[in-house]
PDB file of N, CA and C in Angstrom:
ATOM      1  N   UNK A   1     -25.158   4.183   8.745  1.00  0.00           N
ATOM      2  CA  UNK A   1     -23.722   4.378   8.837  1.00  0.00           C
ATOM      3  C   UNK A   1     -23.219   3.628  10.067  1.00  0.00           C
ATOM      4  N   UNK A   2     -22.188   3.313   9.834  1.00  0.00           N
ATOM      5  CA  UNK A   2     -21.590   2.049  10.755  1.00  0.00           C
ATOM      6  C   UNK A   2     -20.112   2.774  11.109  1.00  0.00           C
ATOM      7  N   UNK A   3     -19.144   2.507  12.283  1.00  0.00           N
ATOM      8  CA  UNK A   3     -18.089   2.725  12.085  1.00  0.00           C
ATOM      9  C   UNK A   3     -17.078   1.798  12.913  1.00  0.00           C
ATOM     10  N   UNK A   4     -15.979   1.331  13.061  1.00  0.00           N
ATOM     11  CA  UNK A   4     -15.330   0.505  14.097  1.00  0.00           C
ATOM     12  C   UNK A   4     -14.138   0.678  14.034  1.00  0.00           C
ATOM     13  N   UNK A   5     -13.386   1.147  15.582  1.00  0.00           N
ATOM     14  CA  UNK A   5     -12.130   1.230  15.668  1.00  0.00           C
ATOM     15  C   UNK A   5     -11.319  -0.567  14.983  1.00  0.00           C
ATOM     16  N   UNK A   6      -9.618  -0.752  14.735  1.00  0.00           N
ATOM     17  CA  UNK A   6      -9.210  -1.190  14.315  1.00  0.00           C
ATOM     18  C   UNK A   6      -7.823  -0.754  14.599  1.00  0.00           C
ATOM     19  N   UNK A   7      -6.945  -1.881  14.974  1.00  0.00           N
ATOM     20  CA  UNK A   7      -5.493  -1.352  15.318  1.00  0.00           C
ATOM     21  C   UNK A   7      -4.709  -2.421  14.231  1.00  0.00           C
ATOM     22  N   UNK A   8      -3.933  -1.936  13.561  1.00  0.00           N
ATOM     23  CA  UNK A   8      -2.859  -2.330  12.455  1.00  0.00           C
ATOM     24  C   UNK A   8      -2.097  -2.996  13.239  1.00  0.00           C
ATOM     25  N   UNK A   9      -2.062  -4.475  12.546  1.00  0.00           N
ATOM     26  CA  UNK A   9      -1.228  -5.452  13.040  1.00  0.00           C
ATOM     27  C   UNK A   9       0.035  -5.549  12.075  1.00  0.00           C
ATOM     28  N   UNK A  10      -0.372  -5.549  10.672  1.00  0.00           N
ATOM     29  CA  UNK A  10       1.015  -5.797   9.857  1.00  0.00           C
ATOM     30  C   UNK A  10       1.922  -5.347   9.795  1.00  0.00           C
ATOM     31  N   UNK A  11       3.211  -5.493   9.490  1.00  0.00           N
ATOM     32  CA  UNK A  11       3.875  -4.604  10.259  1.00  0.00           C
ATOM     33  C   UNK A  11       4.959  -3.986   9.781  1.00  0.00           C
ATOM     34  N   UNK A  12       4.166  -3.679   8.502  1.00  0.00           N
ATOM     35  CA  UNK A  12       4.514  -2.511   7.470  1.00  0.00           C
ATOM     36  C   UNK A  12       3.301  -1.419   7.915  1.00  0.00           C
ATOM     37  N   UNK A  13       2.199  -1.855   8.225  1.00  0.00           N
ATOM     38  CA  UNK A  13       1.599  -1.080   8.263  1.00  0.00           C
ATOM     39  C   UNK A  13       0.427  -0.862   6.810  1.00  0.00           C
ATOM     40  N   UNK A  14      -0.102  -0.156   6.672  1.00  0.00           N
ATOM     41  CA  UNK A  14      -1.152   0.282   5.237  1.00  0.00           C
ATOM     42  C   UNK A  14      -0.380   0.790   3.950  1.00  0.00           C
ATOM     43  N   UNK A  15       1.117   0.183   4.149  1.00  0.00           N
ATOM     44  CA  UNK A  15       1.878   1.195   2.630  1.00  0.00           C
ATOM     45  C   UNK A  15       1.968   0.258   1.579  1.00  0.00           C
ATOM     46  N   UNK A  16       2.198   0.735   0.638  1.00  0.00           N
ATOM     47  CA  UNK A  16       1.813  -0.468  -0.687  1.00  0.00           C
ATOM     48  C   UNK A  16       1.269  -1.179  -0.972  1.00  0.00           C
ATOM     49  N   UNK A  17       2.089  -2.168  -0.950  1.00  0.00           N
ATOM     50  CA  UNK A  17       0.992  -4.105  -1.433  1.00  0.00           C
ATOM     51  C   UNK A  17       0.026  -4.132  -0.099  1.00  0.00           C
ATOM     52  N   UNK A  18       0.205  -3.959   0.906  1.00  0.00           N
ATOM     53  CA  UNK A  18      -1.065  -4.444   1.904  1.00  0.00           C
ATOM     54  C   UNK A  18      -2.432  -3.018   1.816  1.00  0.00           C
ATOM     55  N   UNK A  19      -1.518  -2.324   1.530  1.00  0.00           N
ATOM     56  CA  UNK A  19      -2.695  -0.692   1.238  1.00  0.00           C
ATOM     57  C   UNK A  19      -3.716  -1.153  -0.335  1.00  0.00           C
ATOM     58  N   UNK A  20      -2.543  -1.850  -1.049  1.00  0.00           N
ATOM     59  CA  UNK A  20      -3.345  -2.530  -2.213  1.00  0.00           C
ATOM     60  C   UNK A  20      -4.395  -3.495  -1.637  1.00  0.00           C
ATOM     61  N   UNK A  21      -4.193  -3.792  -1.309  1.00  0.00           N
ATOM     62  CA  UNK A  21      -4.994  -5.485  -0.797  1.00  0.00           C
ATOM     63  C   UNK A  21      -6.049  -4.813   0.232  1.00  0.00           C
ATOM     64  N   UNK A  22      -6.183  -3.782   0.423  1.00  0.00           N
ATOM     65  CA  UNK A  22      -6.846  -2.727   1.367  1.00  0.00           C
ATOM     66  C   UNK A  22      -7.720  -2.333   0.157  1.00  0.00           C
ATOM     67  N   UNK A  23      -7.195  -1.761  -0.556  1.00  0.00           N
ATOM     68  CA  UNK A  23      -7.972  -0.821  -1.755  1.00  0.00           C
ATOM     69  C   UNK A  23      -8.826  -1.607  -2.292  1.00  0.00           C
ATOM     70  N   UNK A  24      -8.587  -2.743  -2.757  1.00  0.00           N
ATOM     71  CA  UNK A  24      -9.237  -4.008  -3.605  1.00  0.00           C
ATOM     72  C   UNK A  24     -10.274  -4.544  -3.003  1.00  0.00           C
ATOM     73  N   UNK A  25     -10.206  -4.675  -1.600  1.00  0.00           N
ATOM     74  CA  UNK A  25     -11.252  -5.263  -0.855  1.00  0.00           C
ATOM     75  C   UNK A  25     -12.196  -4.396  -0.352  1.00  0.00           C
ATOM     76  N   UNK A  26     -11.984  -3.145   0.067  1.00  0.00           N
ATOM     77  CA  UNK A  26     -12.847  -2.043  -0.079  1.00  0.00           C
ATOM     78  C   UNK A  26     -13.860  -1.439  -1.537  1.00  0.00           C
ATOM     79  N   UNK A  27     -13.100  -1.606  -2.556  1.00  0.00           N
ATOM     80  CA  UNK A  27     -14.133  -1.585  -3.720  1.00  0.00           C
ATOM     81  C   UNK A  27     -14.773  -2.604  -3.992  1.00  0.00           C
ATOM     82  N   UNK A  28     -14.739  -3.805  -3.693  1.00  0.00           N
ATOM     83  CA  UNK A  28     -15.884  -4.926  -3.445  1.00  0.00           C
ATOM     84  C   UNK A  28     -17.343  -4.445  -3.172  1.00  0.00           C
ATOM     85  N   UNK A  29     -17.151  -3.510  -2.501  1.00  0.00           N
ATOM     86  CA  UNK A  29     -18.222  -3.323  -1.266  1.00  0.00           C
ATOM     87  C   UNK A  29     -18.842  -2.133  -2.399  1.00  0.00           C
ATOM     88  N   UNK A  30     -20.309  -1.889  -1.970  1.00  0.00           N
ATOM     89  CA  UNK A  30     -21.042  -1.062  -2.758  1.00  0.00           C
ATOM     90  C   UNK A  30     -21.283   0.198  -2.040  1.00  0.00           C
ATOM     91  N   UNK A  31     -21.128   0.105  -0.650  1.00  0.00           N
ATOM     92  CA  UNK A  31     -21.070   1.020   0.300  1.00  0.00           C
ATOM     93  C   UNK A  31     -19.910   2.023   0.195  1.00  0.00           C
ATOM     94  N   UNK A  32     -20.242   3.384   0.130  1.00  0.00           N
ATOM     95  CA  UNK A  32     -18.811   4.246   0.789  1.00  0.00           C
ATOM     96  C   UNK A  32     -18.308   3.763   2.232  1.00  0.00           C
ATOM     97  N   UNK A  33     -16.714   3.980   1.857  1.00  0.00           N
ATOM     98  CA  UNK A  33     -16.033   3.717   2.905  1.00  0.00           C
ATOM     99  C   UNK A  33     -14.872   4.246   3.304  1.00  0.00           C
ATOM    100  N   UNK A  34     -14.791   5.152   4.239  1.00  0.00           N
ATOM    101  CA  UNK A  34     -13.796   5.672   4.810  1.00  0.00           C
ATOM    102  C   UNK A  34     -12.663   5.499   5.825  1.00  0.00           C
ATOM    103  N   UNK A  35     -11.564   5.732   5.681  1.00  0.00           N
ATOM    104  CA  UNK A  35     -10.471   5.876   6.991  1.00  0.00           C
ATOM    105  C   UNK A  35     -10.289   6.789   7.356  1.00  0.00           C
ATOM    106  N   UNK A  36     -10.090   6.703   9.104  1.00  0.00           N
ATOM    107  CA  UNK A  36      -9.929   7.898   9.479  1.00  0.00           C
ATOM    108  C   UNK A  36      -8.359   7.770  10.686  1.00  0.00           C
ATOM    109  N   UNK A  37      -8.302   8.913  10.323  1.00  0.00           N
ATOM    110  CA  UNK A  37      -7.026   8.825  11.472  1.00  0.00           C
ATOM    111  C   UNK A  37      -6.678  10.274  12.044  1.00  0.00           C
ATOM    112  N   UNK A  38      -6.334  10.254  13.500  1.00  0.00           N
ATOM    113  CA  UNK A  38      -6.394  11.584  13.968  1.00  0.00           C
ATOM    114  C   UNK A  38      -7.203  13.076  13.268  1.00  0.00           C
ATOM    115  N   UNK A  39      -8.740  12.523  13.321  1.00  0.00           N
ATOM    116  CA  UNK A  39      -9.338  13.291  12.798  1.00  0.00           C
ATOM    117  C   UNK A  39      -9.398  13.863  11.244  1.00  0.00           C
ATOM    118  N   UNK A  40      -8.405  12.844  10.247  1.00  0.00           N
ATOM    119  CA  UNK A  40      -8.699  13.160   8.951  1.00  0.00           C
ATOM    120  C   UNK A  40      -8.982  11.814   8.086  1.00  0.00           C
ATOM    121  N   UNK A  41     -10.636  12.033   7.425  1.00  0.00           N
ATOM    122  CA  UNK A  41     -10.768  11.350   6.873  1.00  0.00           C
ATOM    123  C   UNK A  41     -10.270  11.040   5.278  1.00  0.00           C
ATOM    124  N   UNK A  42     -10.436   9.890   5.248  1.00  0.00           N
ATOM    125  CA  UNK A  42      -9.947   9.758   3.904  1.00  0.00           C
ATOM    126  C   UNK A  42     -10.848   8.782   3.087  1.00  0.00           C
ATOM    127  N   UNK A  43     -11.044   8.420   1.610  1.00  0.00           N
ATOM    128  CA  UNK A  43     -11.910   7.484   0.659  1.00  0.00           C
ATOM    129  C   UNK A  43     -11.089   6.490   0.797  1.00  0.00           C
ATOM    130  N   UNK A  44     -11.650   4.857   1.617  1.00  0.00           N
ATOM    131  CA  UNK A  44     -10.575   3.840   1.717  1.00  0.00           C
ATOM    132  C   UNK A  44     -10.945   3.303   0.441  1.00  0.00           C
ATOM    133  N   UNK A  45     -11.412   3.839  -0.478  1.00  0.00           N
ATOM    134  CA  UNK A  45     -10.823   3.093  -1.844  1.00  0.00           C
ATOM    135  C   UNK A  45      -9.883   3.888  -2.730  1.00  0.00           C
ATOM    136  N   UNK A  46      -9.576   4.682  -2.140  1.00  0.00           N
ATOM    137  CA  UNK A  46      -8.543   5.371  -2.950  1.00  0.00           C
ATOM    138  C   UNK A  46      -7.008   5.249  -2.376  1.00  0.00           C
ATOM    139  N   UNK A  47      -6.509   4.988  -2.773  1.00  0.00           N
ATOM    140  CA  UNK A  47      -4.818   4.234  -2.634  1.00  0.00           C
ATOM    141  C   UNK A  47      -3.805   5.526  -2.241  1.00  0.00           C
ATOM    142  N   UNK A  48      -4.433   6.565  -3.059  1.00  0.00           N
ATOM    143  CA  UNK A  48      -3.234   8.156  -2.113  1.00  0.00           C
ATOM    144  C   UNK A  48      -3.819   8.466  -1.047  1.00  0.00           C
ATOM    145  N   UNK A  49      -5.220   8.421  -1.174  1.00  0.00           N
ATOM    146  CA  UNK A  49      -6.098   8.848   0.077  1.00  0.00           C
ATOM    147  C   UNK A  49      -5.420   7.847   1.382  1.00  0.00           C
ATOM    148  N   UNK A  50      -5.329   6.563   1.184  1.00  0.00           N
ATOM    149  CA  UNK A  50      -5.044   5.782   2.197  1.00  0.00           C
ATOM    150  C   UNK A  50      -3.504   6.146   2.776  1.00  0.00           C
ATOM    151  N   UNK A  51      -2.330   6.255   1.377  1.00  0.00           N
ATOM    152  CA  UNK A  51      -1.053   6.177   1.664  1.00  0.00           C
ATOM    153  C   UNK A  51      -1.002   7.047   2.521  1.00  0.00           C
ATOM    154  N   UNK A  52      -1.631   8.095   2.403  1.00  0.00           N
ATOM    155  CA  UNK A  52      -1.420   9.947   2.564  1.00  0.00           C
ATOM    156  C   UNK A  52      -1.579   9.966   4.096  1.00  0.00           C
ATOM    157  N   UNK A  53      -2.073   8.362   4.721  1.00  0.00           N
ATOM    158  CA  UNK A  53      -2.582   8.982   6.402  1.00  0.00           C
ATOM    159  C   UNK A  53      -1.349   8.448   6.940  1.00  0.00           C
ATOM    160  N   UNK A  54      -0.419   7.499   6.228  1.00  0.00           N
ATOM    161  CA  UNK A  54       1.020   7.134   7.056  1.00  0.00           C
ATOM    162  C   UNK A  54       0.674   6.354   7.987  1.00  0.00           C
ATOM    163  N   UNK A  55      -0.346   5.075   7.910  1.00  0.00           N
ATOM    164  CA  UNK A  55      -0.678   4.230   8.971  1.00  0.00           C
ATOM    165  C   UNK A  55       0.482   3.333   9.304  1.00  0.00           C
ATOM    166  N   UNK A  56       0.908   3.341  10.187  1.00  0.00           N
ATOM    167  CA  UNK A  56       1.806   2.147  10.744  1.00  0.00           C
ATOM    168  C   UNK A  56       1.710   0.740  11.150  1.00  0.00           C
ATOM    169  N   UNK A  57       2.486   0.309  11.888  1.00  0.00           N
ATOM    170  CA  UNK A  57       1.855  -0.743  12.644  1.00  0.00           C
ATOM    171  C   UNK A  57       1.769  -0.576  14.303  1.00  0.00           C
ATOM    172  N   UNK A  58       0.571  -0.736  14.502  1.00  0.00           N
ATOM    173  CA  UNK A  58       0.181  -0.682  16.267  1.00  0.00           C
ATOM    174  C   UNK A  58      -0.888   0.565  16.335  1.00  0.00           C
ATOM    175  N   UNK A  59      -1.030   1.327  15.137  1.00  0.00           N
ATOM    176  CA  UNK A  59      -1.776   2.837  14.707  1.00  0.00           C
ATOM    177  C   UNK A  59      -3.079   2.380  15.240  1.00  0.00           C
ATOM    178  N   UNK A  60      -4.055   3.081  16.072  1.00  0.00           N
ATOM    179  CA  UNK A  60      -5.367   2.482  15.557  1.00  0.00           C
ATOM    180  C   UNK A  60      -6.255   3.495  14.736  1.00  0.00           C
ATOM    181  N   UNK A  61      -7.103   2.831  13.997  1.00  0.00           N
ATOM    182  CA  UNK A  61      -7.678   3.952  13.089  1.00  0.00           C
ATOM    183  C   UNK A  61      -9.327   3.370  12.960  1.00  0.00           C
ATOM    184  N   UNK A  62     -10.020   4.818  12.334  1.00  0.00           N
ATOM    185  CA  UNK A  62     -11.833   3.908  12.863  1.00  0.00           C
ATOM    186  C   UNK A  62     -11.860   3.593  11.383  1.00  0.00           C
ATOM    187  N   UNK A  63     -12.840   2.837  10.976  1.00  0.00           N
ATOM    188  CA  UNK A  63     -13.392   2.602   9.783  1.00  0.00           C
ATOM    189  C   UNK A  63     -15.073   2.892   9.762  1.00  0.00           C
ATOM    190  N   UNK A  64     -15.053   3.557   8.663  1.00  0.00           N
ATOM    191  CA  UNK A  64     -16.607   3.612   8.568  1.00  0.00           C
ATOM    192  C   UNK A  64     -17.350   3.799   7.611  1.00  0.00           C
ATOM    193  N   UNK A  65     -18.426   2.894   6.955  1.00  0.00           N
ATOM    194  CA  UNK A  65     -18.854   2.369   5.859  1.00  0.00           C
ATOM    195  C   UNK A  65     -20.308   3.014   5.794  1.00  0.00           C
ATOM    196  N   UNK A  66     -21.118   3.049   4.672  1.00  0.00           N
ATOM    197  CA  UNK A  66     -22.395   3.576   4.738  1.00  0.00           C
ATOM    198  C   UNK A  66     -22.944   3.447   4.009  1.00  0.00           C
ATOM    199  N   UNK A  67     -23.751   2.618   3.477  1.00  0.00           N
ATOM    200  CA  UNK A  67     -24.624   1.862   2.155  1.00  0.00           C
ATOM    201  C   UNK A  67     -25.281   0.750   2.587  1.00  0.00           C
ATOM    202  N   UNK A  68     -25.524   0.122   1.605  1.00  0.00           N
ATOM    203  CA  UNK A  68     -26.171  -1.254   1.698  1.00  0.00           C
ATOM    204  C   UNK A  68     -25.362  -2.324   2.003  1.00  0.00           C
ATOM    205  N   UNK A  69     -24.612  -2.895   1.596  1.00  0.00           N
ATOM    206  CA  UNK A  69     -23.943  -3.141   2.671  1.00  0.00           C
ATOM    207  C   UNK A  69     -22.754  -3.293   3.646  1.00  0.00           C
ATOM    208  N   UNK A  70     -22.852  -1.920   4.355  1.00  0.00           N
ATOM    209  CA  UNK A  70     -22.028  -1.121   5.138  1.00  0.00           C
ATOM    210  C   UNK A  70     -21.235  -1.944   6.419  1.00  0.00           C
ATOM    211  N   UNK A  71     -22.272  -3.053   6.467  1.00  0.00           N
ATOM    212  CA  UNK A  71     -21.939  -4.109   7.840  1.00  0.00           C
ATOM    213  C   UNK A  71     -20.425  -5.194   7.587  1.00  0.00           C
ATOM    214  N   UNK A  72     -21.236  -5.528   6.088  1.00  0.00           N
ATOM    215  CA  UNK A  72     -20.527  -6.592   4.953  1.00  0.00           C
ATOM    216  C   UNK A  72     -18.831  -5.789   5.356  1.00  0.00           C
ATOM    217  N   UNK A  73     -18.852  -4.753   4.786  1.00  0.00           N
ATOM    218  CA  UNK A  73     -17.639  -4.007   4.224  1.00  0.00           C
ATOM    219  C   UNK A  73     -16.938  -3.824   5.543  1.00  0.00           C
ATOM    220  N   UNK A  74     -17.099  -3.535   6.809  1.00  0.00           N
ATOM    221  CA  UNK A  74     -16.158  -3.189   7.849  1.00  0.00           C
ATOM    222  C   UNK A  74     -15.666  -4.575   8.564  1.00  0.00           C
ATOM    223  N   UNK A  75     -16.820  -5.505   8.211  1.00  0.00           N
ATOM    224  CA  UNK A  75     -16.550  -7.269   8.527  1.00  0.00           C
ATOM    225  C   UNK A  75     -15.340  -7.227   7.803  1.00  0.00           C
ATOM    226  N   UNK A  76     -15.605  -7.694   6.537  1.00  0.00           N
ATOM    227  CA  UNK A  76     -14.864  -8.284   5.441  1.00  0.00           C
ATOM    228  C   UNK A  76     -13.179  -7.303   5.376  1.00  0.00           C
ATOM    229  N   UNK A  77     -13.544  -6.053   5.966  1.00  0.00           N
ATOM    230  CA  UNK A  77     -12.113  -5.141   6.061  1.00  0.00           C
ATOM    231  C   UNK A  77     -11.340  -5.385   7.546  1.00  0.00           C
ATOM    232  N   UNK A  78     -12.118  -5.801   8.305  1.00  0.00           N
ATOM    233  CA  UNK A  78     -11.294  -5.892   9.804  1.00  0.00           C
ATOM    234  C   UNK A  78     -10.639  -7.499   9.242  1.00  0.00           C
ATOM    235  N   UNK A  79     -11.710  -7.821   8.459  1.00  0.00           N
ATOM    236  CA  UNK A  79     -11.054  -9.666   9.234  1.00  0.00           C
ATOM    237  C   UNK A  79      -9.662  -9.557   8.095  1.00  0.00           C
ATOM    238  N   UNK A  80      -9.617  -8.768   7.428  1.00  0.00           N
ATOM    239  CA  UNK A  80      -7.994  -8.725   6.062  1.00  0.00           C
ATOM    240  C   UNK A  80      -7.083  -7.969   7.322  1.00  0.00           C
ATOM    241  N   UNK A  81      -7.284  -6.983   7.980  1.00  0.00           N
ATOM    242  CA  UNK A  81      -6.609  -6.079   9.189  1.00  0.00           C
ATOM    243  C   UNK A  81      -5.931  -7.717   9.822  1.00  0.00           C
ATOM    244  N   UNK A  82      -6.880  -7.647  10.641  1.00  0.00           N
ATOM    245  CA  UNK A  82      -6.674  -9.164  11.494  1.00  0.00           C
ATOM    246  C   UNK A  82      -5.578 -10.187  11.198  1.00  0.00           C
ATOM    247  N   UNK A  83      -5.753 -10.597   9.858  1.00  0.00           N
ATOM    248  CA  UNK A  83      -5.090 -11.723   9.386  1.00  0.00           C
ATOM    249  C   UNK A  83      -3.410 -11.315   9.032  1.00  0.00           C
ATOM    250  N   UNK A  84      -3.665  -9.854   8.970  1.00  0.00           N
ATOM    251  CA  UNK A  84      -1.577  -9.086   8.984  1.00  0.00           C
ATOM    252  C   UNK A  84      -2.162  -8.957   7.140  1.00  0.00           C
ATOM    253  N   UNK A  85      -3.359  -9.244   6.033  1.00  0.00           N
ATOM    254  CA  UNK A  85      -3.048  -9.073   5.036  1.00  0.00           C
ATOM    255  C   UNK A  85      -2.477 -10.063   4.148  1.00  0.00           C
ATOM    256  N   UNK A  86      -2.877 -11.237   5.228  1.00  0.00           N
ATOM    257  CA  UNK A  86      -2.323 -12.437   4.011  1.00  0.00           C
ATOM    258  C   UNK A  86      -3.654 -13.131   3.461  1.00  0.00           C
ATOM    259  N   UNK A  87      -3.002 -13.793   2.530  1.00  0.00           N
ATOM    260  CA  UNK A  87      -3.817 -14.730   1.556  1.00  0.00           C
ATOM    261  C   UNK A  87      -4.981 -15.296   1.867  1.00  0.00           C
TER     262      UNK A  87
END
């Protein structure tokens, strides 16, 4: 199990189309993977689970993955964070 803080740059934040583009790239991964925020976790492949934490922009929140490959999945999810969610 792996986990890594992460602060929301986009600046909507995790609601809709970028929470989509969140969801999509998290089920890639074969590993479970969670968000967490002020102590409540949530399934980051699930799209209410994600909406439901009200991430903003500037929020920071941990991520944390746990499978095979758990490394792959928090890479491949920070560097979509990073980029604001574009293309």
């Amino acid at each position: 199990m792996v986990s890594r803080n992460i602060t929301i740059k986009n600046s909507v934040g995790l609601h809709a189309r970028p929470a989509t583009f969140f969801i999509q790239k998290a089920n890639s991964y074969k590993s479970y993977v969670w968000v967490e925020k002020d102590d409540r976790r949530v399934n980051a492949k699930s799209l209410l689970g994600v909406l439901s934490l009200g991430i903003t922009k500037g929020m920071e929140v941990t991520l944390i993955a746990d499978g095979p490959d758990e490394v792959e999945a928090l890479n491949g999810l920070e560097e979509l964070v990073e980029t604001g969610f574009e293309d």
